[in-house]
C-alpha atoms as a PDB file:
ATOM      1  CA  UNK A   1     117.732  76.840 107.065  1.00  0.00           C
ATOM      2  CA  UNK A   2     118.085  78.738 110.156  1.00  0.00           C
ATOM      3  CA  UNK A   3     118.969  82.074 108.320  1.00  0.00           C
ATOM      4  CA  UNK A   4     116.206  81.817 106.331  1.00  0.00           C
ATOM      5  CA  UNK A   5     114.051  81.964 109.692  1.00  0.00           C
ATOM      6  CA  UNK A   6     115.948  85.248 110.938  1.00  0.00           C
ATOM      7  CA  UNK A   7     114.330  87.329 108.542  1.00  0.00           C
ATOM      8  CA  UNK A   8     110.513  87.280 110.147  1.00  0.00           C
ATOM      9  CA  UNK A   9     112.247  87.589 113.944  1.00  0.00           C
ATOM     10  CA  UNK A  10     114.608  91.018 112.655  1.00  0.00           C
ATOM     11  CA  UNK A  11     111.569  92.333 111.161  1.00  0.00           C
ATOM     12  CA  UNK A  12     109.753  91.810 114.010  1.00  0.00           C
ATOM     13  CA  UNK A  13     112.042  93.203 116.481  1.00  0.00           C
ATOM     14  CA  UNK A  14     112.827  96.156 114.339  1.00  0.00           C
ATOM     15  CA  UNK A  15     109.212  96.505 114.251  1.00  0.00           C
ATOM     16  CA  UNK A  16     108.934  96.670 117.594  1.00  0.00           C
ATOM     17  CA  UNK A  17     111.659  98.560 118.904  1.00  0.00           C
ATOM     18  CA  UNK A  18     110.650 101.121 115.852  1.00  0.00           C
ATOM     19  CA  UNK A  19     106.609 101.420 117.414  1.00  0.00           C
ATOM     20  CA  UNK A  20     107.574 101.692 121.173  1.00  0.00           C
ATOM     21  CA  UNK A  21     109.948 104.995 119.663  1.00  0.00           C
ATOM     22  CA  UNK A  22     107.131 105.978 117.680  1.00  0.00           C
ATOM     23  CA  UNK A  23     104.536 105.782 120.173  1.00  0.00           C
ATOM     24  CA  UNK A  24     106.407 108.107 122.427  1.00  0.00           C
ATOM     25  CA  UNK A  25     106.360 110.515 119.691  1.00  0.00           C
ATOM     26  CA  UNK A  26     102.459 110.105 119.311  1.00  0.00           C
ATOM     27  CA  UNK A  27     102.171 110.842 123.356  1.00  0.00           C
ATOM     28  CA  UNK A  28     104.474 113.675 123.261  1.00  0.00           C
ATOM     29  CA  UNK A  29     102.769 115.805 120.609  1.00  0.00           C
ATOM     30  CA  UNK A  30      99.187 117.344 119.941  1.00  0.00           C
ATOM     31  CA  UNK A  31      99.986 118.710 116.380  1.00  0.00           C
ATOM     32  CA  UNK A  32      97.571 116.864 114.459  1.00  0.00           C
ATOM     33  CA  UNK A  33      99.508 117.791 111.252  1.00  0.00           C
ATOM     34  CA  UNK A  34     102.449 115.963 112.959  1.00  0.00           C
ATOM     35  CA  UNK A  35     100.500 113.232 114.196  1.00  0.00           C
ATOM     36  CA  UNK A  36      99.650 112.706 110.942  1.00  0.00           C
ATOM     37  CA  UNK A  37     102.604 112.639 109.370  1.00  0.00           C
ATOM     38  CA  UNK A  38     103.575 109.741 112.115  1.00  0.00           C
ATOM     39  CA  UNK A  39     100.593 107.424 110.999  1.00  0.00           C
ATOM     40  CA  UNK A  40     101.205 107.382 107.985  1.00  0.00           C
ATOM     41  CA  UNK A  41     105.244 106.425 109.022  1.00  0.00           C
ATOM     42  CA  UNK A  42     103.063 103.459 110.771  1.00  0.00           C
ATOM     43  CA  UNK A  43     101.035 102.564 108.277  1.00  0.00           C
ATOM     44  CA  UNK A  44     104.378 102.093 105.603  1.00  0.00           C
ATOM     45  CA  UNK A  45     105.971 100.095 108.200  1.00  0.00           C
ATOM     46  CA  UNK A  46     103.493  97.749 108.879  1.00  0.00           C
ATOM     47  CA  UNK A  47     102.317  97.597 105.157  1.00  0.00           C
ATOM     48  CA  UNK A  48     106.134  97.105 104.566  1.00  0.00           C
ATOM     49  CA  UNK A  49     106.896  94.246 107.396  1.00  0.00           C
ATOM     50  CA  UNK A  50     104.419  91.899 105.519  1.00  0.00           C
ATOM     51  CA  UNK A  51     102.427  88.871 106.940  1.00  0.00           C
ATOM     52  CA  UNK A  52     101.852  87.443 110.221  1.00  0.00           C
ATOM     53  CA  UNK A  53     104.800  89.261 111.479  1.00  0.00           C
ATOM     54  CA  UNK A  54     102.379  91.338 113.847  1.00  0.00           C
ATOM     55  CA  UNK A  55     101.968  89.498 117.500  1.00  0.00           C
ATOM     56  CA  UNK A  56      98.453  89.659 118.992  1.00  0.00           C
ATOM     57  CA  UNK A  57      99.852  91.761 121.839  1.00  0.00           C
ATOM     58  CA  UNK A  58     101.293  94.338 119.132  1.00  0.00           C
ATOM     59  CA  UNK A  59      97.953  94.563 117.414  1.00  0.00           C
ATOM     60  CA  UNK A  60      96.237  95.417 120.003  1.00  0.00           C
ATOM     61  CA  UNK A  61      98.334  97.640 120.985  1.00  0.00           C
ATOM     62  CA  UNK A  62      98.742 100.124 117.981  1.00  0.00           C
ATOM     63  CA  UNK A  63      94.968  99.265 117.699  1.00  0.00           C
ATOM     64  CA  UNK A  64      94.158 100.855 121.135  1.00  0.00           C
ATOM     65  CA  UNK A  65      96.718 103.606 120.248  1.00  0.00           C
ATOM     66  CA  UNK A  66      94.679 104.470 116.858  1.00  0.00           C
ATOM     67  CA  UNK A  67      91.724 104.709 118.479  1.00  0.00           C
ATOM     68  CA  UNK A  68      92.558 107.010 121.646  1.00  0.00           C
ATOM     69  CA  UNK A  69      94.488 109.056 118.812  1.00  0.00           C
ATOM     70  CA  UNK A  70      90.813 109.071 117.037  1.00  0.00           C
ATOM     71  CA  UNK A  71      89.776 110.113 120.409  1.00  0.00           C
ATOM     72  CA  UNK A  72      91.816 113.031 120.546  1.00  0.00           C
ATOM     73  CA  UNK A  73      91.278 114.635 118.021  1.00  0.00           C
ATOM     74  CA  UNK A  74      87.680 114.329 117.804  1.00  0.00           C
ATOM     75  CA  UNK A  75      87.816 115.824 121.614  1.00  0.00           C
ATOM     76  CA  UNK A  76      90.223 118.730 119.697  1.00  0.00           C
ATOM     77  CA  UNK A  77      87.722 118.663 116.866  1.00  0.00           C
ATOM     78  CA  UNK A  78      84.347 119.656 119.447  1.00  0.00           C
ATOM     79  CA  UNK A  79      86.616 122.245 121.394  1.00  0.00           C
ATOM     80  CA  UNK A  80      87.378 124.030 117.859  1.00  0.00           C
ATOM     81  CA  UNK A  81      83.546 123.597 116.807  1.00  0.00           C
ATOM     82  CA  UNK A  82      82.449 125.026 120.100  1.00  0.00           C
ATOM     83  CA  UNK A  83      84.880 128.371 120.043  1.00  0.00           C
ATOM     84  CA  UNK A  84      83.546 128.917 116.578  1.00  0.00           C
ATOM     85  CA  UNK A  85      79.978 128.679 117.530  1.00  0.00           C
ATOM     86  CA  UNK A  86      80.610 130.695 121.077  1.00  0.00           C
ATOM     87  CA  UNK A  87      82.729 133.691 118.479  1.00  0.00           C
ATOM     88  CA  UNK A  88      79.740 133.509 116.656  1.00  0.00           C
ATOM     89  CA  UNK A  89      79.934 132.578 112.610  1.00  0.00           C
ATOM     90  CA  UNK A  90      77.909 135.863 112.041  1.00  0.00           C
ATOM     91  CA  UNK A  91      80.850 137.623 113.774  1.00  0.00           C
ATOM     92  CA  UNK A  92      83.786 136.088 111.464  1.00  0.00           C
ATOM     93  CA  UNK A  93      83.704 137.700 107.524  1.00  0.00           C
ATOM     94  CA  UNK A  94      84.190 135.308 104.550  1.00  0.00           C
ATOM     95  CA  UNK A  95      88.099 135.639 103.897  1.00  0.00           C
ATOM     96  CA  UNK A  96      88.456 136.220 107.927  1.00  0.00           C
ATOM     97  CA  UNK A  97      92.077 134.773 109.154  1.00  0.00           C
ATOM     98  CA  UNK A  98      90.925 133.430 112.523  1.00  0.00           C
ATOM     99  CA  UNK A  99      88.358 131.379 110.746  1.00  0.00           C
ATOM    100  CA  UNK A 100      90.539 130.153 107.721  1.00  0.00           C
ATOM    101  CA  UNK A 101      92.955 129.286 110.822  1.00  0.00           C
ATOM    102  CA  UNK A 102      90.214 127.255 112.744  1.00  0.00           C
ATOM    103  CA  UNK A 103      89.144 125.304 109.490  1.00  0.00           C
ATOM    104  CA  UNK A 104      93.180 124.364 108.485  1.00  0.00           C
ATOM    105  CA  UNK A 105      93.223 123.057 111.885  1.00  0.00           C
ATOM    106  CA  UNK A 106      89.915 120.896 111.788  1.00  0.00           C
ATOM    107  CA  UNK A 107      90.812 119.912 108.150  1.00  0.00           C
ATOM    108  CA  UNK A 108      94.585 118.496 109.354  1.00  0.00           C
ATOM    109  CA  UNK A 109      92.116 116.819 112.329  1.00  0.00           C
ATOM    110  CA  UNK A 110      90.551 114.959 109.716  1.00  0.00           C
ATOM    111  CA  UNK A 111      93.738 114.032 107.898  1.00  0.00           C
ATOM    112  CA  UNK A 112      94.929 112.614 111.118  1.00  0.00           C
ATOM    113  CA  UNK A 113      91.983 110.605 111.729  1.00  0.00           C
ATOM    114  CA  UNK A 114      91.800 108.979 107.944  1.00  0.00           C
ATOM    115  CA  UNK A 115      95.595 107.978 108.650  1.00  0.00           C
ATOM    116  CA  UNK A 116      95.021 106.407 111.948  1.00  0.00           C
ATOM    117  CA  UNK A 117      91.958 104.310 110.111  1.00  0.00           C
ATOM    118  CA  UNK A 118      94.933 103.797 107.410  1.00  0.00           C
ATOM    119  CA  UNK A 119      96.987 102.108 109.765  1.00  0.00           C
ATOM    120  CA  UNK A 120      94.124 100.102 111.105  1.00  0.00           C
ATOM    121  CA  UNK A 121      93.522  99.228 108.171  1.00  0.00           C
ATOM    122  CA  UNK A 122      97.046  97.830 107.433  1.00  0.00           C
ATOM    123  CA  UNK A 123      96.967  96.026 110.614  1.00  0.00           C
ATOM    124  CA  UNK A 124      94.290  93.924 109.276  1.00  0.00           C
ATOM    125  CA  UNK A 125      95.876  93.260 106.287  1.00  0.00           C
ATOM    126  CA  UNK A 126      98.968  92.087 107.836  1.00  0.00           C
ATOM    127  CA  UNK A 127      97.730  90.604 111.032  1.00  0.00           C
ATOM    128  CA  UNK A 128      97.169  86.446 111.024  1.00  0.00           C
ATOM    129  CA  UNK A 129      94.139  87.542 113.425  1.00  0.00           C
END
């Protein structure tokens, strides 16, 4: 009876001790492609770790780390908007590398920003909340 109870406390621990290692990643690094790549990690893991495993405290805190991710990236988002209008679109030629470069980068911005709603999404799934 008690094993079947360890289950649900590993998972959560594992959990746990697996976000706090992740989440330094996520503060250490401003490569959206890479940031990515780390929400979706998130996003399996808490798909993966099933029902009401998810305290209130850890919701809100992947929650509030989503969203300032979000933040980020739309700040990273305005800055590459605003060098391409300050350059001038008139100035760039269709094919031009610096301008294929800028759009790659806002296009893996928005790929970082539809996983981060991806894990909040899971979160809600999961969470007994």
């Amino acid at each position: 009876e008690k094993e079947r109870n360890s289950p649900p406390a590993l998972a959560s621990s594992l959990l746990s001790a697996g976000l706090r290692t992740t989440f330094a990643i996520l503060d250490s690094h401003e490569d959206a492609e890479a940031l990515a790549g780390v929400a979706s990690g998130i996003t399996q893991c808490v798909k993966n770790v099933g029902a009401d495993v998810l305290e209130s405290a850890e919701v809100a805190g992947i929650a509030e780390k989503m969203f300032a991710i979000i933040d980020q990236s739309m700040q990273r988002s305005r800055k590459y908007l605003a060098v391409k209008q300050k350059s001038g679109a008139s100035a760039n030629l269709p094919g031009d590398e610096e301008e294929d470069e800028e759009d790659w980068q806002e296009g893996e911005e928005e790929q970082l920003r539809r996983n981060c709603e991806e894990v909040l999404g899971a979160v809600m799934e999961v969470s007994a909340e």
